[in-house]
N, C-alpha and C. Protein backbone atom coordinates (compact mmCIF):
# COMPACT_ATOMS: atom_id res chain seq x y z
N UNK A 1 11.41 144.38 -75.49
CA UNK A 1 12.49 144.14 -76.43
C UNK A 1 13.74 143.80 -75.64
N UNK A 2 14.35 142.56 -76.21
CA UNK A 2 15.74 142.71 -75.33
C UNK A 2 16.69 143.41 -75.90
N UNK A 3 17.39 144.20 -75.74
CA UNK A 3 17.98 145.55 -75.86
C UNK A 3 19.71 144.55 -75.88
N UNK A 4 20.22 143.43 -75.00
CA UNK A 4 21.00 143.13 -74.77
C UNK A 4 21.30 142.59 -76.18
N UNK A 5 20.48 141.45 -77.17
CA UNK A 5 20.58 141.51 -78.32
C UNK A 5 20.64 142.44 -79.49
N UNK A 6 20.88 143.97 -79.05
CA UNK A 6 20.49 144.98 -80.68
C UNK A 6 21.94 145.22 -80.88
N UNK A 7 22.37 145.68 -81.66
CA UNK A 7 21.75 145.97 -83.09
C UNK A 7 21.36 144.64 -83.76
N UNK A 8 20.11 145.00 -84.85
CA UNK A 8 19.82 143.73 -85.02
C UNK A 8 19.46 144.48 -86.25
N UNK A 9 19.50 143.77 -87.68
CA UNK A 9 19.51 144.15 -89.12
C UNK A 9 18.43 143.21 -89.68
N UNK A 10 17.63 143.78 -90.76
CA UNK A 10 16.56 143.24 -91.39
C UNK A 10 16.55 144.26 -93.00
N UNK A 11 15.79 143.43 -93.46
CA UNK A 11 15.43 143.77 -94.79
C UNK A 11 13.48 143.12 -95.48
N UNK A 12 13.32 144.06 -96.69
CA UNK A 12 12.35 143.58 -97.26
C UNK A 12 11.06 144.51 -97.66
N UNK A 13 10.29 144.10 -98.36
CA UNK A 13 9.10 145.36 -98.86
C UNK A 13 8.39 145.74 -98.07
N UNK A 14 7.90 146.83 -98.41
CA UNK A 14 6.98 147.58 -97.52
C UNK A 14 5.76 147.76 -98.27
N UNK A 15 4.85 147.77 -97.89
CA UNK A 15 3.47 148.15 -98.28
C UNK A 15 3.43 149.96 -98.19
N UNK A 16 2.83 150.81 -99.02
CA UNK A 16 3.01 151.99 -99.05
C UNK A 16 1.33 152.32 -99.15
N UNK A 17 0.98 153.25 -98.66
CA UNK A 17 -0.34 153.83 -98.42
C UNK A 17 -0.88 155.04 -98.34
N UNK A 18 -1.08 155.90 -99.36
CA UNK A 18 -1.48 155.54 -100.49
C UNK A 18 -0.56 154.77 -101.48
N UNK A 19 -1.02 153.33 -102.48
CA UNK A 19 -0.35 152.83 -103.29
C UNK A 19 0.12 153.76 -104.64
N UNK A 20 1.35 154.46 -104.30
CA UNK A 20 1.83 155.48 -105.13
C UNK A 20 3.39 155.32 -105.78
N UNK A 21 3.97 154.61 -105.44
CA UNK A 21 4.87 153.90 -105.23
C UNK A 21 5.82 152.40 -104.93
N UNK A 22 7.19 152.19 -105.40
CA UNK A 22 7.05 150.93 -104.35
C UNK A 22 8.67 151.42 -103.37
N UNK A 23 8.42 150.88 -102.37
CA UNK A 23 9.75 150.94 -101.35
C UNK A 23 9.30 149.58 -100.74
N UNK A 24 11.35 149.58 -100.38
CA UNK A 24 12.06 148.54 -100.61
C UNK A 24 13.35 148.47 -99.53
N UNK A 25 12.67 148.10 -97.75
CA UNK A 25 14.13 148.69 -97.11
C UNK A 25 15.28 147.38 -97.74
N UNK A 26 15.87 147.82 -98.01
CA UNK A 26 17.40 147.40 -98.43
C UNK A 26 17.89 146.81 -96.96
N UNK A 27 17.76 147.74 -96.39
CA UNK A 27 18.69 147.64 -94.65
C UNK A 27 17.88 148.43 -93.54
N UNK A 28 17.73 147.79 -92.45
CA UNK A 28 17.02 148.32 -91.43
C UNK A 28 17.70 148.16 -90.46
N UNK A 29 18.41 148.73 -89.25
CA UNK A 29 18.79 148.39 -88.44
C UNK A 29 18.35 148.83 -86.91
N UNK A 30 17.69 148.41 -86.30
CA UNK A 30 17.21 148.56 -85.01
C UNK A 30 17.89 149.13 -83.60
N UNK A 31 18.48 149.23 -83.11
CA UNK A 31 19.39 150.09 -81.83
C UNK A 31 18.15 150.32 -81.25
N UNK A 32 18.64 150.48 -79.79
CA UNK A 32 18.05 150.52 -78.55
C UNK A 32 17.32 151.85 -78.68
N UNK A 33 18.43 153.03 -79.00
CA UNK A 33 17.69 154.07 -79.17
C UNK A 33 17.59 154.94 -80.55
N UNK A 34 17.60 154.15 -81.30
CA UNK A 34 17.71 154.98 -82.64
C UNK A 34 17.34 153.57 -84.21
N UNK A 35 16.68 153.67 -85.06
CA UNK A 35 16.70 153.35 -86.35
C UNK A 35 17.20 153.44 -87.44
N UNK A 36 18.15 153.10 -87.61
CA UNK A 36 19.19 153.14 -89.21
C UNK A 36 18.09 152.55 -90.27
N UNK A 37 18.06 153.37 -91.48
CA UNK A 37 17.66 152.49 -92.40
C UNK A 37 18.20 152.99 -93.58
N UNK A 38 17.90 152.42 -94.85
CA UNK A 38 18.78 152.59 -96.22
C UNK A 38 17.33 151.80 -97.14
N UNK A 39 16.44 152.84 -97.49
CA UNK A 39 15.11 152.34 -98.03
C UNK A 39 15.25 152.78 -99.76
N UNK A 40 15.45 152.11 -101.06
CA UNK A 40 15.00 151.91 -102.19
C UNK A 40 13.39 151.89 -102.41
N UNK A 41 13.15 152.84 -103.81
CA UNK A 41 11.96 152.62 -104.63
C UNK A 41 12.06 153.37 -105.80
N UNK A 42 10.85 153.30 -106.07
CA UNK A 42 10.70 153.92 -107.33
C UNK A 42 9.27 154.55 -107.56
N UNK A 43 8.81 155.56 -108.48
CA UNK A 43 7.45 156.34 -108.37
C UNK A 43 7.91 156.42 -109.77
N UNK A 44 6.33 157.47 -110.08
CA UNK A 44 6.39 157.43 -111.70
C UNK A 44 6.66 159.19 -111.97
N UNK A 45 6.99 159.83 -111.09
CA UNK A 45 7.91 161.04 -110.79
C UNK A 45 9.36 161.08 -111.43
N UNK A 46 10.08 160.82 -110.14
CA UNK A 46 11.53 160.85 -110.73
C UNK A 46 11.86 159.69 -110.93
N UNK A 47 11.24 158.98 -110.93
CA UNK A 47 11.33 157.32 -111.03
C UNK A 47 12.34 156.64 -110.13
N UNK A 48 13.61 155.71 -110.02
CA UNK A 48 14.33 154.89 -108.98
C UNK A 48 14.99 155.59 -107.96
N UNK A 49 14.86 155.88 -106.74
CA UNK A 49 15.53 156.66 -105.85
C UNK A 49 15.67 155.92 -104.33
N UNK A 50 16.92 156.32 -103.66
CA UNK A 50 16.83 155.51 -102.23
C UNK A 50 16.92 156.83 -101.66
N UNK A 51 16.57 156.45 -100.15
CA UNK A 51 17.04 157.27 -98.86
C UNK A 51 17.26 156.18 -98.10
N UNK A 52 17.94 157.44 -97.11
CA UNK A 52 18.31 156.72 -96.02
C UNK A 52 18.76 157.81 -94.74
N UNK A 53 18.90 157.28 -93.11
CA UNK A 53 18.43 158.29 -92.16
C UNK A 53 18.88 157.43 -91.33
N UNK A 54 18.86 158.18 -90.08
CA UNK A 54 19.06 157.84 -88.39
C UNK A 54 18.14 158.42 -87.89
N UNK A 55 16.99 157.55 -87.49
CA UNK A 55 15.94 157.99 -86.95
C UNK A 55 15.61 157.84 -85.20
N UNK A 56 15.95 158.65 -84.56
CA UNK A 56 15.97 158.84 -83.10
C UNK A 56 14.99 158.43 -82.03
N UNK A 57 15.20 157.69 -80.93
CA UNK A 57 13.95 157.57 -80.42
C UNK A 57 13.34 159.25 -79.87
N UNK A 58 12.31 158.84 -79.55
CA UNK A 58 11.31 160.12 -79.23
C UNK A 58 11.00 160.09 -77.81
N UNK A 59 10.11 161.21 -76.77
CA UNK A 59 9.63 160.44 -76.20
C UNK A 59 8.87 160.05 -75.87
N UNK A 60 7.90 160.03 -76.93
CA UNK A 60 6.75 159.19 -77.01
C UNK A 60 6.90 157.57 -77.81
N UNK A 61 8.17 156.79 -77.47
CA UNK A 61 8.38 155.86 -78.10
C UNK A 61 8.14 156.17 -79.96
N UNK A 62 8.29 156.79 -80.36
CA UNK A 62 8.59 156.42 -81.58
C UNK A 62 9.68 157.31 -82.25
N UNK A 63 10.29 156.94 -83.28
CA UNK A 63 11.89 157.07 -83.68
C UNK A 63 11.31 158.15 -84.91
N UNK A 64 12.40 159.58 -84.90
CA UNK A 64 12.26 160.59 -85.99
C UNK A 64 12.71 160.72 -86.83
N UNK A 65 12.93 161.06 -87.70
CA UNK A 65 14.32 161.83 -88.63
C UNK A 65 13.84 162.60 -89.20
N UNK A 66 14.03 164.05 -89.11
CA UNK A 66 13.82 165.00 -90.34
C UNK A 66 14.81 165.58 -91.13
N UNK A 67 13.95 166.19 -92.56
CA UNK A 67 14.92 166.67 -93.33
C UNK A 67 15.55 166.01 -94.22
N UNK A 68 14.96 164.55 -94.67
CA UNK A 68 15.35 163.76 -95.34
C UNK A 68 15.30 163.98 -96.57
N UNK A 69 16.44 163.82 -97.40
CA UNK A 69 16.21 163.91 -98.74
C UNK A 69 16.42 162.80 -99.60
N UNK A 70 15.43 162.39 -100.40
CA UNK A 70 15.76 161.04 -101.19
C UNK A 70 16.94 161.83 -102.16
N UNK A 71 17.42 160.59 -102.69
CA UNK A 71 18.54 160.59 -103.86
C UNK A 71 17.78 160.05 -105.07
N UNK A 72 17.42 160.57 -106.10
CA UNK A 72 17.20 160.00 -107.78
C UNK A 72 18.47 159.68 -108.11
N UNK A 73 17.51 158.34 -109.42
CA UNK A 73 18.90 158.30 -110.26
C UNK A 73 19.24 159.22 -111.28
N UNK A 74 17.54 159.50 -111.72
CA UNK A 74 17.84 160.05 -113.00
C UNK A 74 17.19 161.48 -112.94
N UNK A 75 16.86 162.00 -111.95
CA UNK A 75 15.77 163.26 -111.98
C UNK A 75 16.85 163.66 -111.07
N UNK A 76 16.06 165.75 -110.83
CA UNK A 76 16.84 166.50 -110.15
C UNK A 76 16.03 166.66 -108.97
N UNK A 77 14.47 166.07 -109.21
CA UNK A 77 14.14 166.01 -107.99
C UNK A 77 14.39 166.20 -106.59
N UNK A 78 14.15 167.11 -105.61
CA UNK A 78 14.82 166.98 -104.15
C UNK A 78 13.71 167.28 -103.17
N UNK A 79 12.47 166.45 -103.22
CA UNK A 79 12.04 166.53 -101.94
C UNK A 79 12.26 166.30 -100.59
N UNK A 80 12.17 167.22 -99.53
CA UNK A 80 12.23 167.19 -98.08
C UNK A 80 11.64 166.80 -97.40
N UNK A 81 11.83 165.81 -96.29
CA UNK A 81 10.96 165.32 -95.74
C UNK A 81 11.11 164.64 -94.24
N UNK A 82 10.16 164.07 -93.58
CA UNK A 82 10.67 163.41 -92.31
C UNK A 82 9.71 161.92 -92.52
N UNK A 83 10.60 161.28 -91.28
CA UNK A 83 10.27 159.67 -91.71
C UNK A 83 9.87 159.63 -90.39
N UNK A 84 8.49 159.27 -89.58
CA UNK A 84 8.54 158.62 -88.10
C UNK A 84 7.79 157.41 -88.25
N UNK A 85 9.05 156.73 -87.62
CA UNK A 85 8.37 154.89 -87.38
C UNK A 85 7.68 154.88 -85.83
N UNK A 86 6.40 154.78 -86.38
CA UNK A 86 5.58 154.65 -85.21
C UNK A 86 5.46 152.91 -84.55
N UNK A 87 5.92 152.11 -85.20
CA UNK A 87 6.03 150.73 -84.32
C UNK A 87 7.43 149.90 -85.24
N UNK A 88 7.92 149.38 -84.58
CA UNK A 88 9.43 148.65 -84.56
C UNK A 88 9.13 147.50 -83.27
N UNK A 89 8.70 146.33 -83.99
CA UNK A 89 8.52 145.47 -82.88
C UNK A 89 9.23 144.04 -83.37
N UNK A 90 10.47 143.63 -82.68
CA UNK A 90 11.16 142.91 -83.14
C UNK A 90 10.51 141.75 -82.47
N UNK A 91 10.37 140.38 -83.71
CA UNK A 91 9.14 139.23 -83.36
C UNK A 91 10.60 138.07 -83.58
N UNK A 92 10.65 137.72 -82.10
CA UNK A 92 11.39 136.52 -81.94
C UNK A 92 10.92 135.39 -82.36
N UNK A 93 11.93 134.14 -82.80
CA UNK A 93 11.52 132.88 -83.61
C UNK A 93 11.57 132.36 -82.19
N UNK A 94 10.68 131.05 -82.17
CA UNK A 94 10.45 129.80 -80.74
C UNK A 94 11.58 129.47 -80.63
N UNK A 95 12.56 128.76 -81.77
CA UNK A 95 13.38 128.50 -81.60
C UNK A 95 14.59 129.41 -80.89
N UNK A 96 14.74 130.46 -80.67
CA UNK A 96 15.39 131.71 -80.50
C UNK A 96 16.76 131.51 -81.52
N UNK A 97 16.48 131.06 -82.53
CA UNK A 97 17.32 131.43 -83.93
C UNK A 97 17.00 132.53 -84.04
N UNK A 98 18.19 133.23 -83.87
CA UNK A 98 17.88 135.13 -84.50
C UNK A 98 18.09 135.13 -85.72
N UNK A 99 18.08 133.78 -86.81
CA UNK A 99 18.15 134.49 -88.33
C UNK A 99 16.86 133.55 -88.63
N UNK A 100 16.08 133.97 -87.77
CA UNK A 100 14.73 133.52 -88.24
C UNK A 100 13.47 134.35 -87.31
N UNK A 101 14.14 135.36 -86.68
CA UNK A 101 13.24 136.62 -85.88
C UNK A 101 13.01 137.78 -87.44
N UNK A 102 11.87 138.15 -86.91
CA UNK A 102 11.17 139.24 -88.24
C UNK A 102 11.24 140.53 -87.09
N UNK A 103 10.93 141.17 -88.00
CA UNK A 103 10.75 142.60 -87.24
C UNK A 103 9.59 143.48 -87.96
N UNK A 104 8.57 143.66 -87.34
CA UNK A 104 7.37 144.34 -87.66
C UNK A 104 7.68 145.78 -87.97
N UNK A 105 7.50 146.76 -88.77
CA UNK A 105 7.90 147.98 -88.92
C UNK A 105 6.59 148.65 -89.52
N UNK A 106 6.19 149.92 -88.49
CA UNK A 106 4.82 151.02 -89.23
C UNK A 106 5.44 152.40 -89.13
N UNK A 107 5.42 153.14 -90.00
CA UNK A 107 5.64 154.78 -89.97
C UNK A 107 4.50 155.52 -91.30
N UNK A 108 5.38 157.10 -90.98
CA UNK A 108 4.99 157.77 -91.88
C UNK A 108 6.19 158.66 -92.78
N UNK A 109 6.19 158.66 -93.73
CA UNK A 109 6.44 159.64 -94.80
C UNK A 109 5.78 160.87 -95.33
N UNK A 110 6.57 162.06 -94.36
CA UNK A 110 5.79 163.47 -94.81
C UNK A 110 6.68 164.06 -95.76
N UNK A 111 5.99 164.36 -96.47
CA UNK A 111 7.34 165.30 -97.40
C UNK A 111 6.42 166.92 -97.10
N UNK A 112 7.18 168.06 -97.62
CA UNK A 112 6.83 169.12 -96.99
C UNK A 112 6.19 170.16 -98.07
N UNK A 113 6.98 169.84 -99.58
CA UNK A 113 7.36 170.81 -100.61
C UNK A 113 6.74 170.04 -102.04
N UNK A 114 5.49 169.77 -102.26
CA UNK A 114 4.50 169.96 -101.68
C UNK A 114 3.90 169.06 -100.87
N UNK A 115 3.32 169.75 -100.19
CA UNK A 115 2.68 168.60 -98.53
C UNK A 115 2.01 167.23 -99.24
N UNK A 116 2.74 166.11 -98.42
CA UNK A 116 2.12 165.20 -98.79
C UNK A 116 2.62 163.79 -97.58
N UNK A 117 1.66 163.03 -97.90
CA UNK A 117 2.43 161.80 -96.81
C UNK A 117 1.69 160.05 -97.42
N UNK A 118 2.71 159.23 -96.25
CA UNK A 118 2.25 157.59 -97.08
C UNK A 118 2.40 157.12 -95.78
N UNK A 119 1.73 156.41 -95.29
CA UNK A 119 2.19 155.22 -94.49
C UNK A 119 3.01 154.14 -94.99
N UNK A 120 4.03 153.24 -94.18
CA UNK A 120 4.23 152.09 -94.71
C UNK A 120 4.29 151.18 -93.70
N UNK A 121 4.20 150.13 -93.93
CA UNK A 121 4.55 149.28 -93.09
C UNK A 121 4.65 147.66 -93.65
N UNK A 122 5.59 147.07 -93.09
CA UNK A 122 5.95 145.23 -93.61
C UNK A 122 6.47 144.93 -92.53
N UNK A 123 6.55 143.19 -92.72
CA UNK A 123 7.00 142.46 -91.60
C UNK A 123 8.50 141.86 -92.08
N UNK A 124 9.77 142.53 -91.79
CA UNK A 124 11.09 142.28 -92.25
C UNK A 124 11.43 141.04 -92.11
N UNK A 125 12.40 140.49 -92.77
CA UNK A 125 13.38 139.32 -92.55
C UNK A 125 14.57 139.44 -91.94
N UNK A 126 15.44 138.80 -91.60
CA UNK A 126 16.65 139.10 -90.88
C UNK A 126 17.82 139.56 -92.33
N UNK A 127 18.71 140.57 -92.27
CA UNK A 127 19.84 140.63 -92.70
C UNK A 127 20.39 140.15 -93.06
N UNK A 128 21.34 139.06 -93.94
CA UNK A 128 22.50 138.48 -94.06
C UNK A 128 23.57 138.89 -94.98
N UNK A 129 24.20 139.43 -94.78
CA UNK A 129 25.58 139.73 -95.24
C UNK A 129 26.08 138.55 -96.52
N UNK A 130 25.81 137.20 -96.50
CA UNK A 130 26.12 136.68 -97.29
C UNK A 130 25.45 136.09 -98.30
């Protein structure tokens, strides 16, 4: 990864596994040593809710965050949980247009209360602010 280019911002769906849900990173942001993200969805639970986290590198290469709590819109819902992205592999365009580099993203979603987990993973688009 060139590190001299980060922070570097992406967006876009995620595939969720088990299909229980849908999420939706809003915002992803990559750093050398850490993962920002700001992830939207919805379940048939509390129905529309985002999170969002600073997920740390590790050192086993992959980035943590625990203790996460989604936000509902409409439920009181408050599950706890941790997010680890096990691959963050930012895929440069030939052209080296960086608003045409994707960024590969795989983790997991454990929640604790009651135990449960999802994989996700999608191939992002770049960010644009406008």
């Amino acid at each position: 990864m060139d590190y001299a280019k980060l922070p570097l911002s992406f967006k876009g769906e995620l595939h969720i596994e088990p299909d229980e849900f849908t999420l939706e990173a809003t915002r992803l942001i990559v750093h050398a040593d850490k993962v920002s993200f700001e992830f939207a969805g919805a379940d048939g639970n509390g129905g529309a809710f985002t999170v969002s986290g600073v997920a740390q590198r590790t050192g086993n290469d992959t980035f943590l965050v625990q203790g996460v709590k989604p936000e509902y819109k409409t439920s009181v819902a408050r599950p706890v949980g941790d997010f680890e992205f096990l691959s963050v592999e930012i895929e440069r365009d030939e052209s080296e247009d960086a608003t045409q580099d994707s960024c590969y993203v795989e983790g997991v979603w454990r929640e604790k209360n009651p135990p449960a987990e999802w994989a996700f993973s999608g191939t992002l688009s770049p960010f644009n602010s406008t």
